[in-house]
Protein backbone atom coordinates (compact mmCIF):
# COMPACT_ATOMS: atom_id res chain seq x y z
CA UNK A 1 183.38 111.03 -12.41
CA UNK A 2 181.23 111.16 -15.86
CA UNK A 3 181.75 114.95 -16.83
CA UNK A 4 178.05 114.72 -17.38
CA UNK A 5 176.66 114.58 -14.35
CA UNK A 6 176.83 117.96 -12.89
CA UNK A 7 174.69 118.45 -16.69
CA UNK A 8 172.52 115.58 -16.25
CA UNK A 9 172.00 116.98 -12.36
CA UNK A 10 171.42 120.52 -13.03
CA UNK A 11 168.71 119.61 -16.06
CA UNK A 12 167.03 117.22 -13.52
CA UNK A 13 166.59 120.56 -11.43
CA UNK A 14 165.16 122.79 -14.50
CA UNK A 15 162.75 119.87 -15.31
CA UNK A 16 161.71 120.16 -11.64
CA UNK A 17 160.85 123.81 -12.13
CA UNK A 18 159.49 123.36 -15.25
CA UNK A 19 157.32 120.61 -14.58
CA UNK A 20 155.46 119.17 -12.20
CA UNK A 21 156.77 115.05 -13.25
CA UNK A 22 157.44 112.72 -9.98
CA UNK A 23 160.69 112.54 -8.54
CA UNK A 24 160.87 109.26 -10.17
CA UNK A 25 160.68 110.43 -13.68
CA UNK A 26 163.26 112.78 -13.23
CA UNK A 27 165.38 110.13 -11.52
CA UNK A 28 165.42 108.09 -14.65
CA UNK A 29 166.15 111.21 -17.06
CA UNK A 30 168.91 112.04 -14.87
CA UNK A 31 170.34 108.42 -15.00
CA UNK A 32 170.47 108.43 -19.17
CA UNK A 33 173.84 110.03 -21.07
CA UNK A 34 171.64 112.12 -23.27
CA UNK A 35 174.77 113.22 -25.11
CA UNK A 36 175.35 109.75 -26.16
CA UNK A 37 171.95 109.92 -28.43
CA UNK A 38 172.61 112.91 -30.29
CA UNK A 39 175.17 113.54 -32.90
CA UNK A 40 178.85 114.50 -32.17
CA UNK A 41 178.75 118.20 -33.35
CA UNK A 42 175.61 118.80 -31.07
CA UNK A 43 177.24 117.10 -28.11
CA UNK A 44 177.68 120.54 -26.07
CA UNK A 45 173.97 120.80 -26.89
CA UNK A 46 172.45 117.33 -25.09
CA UNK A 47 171.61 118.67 -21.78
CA UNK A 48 169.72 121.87 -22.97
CA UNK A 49 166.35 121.48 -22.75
CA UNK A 50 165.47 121.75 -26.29
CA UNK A 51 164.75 119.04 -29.26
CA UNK A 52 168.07 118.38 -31.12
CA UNK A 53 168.08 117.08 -34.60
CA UNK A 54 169.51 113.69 -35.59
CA UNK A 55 168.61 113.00 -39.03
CA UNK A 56 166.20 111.75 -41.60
CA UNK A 57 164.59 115.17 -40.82
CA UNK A 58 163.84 113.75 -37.29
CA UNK A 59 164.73 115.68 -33.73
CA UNK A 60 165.26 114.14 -30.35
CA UNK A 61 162.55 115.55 -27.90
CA UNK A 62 162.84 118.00 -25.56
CA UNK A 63 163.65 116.97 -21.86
CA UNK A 64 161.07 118.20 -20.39
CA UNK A 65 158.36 116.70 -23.29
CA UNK A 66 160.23 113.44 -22.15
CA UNK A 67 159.63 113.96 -18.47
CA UNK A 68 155.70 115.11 -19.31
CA UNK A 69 155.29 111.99 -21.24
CA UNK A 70 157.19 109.32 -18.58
CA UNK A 71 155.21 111.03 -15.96
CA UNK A 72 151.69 110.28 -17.84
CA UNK A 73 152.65 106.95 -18.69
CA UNK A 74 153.76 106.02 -15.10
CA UNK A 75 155.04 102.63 -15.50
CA UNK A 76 155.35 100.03 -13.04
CA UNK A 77 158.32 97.94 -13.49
CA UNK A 78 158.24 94.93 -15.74
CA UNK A 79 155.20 96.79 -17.67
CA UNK A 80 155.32 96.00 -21.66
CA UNK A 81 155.15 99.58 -23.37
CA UNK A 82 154.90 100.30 -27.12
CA UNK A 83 156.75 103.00 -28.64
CA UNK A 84 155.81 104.28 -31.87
CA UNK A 85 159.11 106.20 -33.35
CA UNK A 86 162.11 105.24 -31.78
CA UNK A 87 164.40 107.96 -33.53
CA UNK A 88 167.70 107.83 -31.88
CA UNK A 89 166.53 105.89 -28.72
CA UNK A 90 166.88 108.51 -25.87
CA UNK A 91 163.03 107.99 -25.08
CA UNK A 92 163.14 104.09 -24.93
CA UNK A 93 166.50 104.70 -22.39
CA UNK A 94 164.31 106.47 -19.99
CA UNK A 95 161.25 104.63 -19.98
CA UNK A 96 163.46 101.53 -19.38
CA UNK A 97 165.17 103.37 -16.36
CA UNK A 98 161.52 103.04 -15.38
CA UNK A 99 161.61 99.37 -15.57
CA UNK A 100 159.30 99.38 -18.57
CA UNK A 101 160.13 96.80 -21.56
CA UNK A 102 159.91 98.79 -24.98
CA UNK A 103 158.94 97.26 -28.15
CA UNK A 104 159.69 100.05 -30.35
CA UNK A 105 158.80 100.98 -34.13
CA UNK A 106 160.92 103.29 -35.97
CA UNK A 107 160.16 104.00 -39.99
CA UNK A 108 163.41 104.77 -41.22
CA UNK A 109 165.44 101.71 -40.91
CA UNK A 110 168.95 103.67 -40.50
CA UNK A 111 167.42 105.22 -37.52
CA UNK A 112 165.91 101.80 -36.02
CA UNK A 113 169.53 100.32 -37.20
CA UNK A 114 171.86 103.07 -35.07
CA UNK A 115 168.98 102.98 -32.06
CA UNK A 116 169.10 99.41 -31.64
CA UNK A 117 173.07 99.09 -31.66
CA UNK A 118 173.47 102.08 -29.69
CA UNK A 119 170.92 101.02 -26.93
CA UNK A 120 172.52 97.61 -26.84
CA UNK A 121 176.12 99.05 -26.69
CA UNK A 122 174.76 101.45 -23.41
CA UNK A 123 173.30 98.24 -21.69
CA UNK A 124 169.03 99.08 -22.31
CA UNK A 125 167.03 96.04 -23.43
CA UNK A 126 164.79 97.64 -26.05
CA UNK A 127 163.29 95.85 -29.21
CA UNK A 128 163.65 97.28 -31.89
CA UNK A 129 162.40 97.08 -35.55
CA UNK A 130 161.63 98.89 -38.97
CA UNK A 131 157.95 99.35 -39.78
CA UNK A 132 154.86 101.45 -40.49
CA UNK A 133 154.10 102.49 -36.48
CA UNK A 134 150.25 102.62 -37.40
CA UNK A 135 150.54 98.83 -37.41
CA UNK A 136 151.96 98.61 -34.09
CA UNK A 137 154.12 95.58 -32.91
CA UNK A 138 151.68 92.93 -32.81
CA UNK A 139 153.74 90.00 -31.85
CA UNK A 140 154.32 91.45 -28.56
CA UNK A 141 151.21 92.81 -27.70
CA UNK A 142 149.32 93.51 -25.48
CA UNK A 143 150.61 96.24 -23.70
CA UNK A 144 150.14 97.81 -21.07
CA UNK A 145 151.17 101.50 -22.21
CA UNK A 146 151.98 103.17 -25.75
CA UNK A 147 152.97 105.93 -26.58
CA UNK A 148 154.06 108.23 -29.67
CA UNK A 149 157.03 110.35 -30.42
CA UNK A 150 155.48 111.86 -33.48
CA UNK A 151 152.62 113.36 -33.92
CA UNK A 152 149.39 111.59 -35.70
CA UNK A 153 145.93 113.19 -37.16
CA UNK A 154 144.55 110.61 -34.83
CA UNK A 155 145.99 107.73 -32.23
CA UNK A 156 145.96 104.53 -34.96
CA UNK A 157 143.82 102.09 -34.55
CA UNK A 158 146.70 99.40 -34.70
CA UNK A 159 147.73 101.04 -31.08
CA UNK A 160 145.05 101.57 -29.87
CA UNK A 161 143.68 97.41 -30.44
CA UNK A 162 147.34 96.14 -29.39
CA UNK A 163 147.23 98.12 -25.47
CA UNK A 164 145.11 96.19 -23.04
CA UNK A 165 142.03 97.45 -21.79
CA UNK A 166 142.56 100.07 -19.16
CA UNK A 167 146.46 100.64 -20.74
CA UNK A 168 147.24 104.61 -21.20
CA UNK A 169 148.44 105.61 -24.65
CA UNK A 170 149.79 109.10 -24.75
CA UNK A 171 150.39 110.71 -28.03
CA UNK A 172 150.72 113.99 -30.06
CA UNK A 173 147.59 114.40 -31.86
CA UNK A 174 146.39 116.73 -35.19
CA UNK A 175 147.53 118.36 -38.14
CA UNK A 176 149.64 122.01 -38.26
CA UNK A 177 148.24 122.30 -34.45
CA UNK A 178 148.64 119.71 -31.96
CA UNK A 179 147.74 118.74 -28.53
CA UNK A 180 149.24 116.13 -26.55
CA UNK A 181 146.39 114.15 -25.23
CA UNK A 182 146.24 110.50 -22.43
CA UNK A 183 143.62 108.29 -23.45
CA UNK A 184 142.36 105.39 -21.53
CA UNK A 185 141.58 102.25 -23.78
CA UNK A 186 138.48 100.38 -23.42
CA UNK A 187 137.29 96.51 -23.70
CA UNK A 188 136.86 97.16 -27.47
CA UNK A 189 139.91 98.83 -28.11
CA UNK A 190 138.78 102.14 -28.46
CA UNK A 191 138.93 105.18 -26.04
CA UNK A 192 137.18 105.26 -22.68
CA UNK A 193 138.55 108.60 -21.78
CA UNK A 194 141.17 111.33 -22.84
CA UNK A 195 142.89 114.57 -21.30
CA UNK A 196 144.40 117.31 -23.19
CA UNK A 197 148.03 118.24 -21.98
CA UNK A 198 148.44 120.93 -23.95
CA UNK A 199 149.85 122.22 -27.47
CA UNK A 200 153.07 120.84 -28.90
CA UNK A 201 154.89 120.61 -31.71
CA UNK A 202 156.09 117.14 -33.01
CA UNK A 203 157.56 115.38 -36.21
CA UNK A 204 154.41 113.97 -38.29
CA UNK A 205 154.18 109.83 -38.00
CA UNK A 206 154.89 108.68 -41.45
């Protein structure tokens, strides 16, 4: 047996306390060998519910942000989802355990480099490419959900216009304090509606 599991099980049950995301959601987190997305001295570390950091002054999100996030998003299988900052790929491996296809933008290209081999070597189909996130992916929009992994003084425009109308974005949002907010997208591209999940604390987009 993986010596993970009884890990990846017992996390799935403090994300169950912790949070109130579907079954579903916490299905797929259990499914994904966190500890093959962060690096080998923090190994011992990848099931504690905490962000790890990876490099290029980037972190790995908390579990349970994951599972808040998934859970918003709600995907329905064969959905196309944009990801704005792939870091080391452990949020693209769940929301593909969801059945969602991720086109996902990472800045630093030695980050997008080691998340695109290492999410091919583990089997999840996840594009993958260097750029400025605010731009989006444009060539394989639209979407129907987006979401960010760091956090943005507001949700880009370039996001915002590439999700279909009625898509769900769900991102950090402000400076020094943030609040994780779901927006609906309108016919125009801009925001129909939004609801505030709360303060976090997130890696700025660059």
């Amino acid at each position: 047996m993986d010596e993970f599991a009884t890990a990846r099980a017992r996390l799935r049950e403090r994300l169950a306390a912790r949070t109130d995301a579907s079954d579903r959601v916490l299905d797929a987190i259990e499914r994904v060998p966190r500890h093959e997305f962060v690096p080998d001295p923090r190994v011992n570390e990848a099931y504690a519910d905490r962000p790890l950091p990876i490099g290029d002054d980037q972190t790995i999100s908390a579990p349970h942000m994951v599972a808040v996030m998934c859970d918003r998003l709600a995907p329905e299988s064969g959905d196309a989802v944009l990801e704005i900052g792939t870091g080391c790929g452990y949020h693209a491996a769940v929301m593909t355990e969801l059945g969602a296809t991720v086109s996902s933008v990472e800045y630093h290209g030695s980050l997008a480099d080691a998340a695109s081999t290492r999410l091919d070597s583990l089997g999840y189909d996840v594009h993958v490419r260097q750029g400025d996130g605010r731009e989006g992916w444009p060539e394989h929009a639209p979407y129907d959900s987006a979401y960010l992994t760091c956090a943005a003084p507001e949700i880009p425009d370039g996001v915002l216009d590439q999700t279909r109308p009625g898509g769900t974005v769900v991102a950090p949002v402000g400076r020094g304090s943030q609040r994780l907010l779901a927006v609906t997208v309108d016919e125009g591209g801009g925001i129909r509606d939004r609801t505030d999940h709360g303060g976090v604390r997130f890696v700025p987009l660059l």
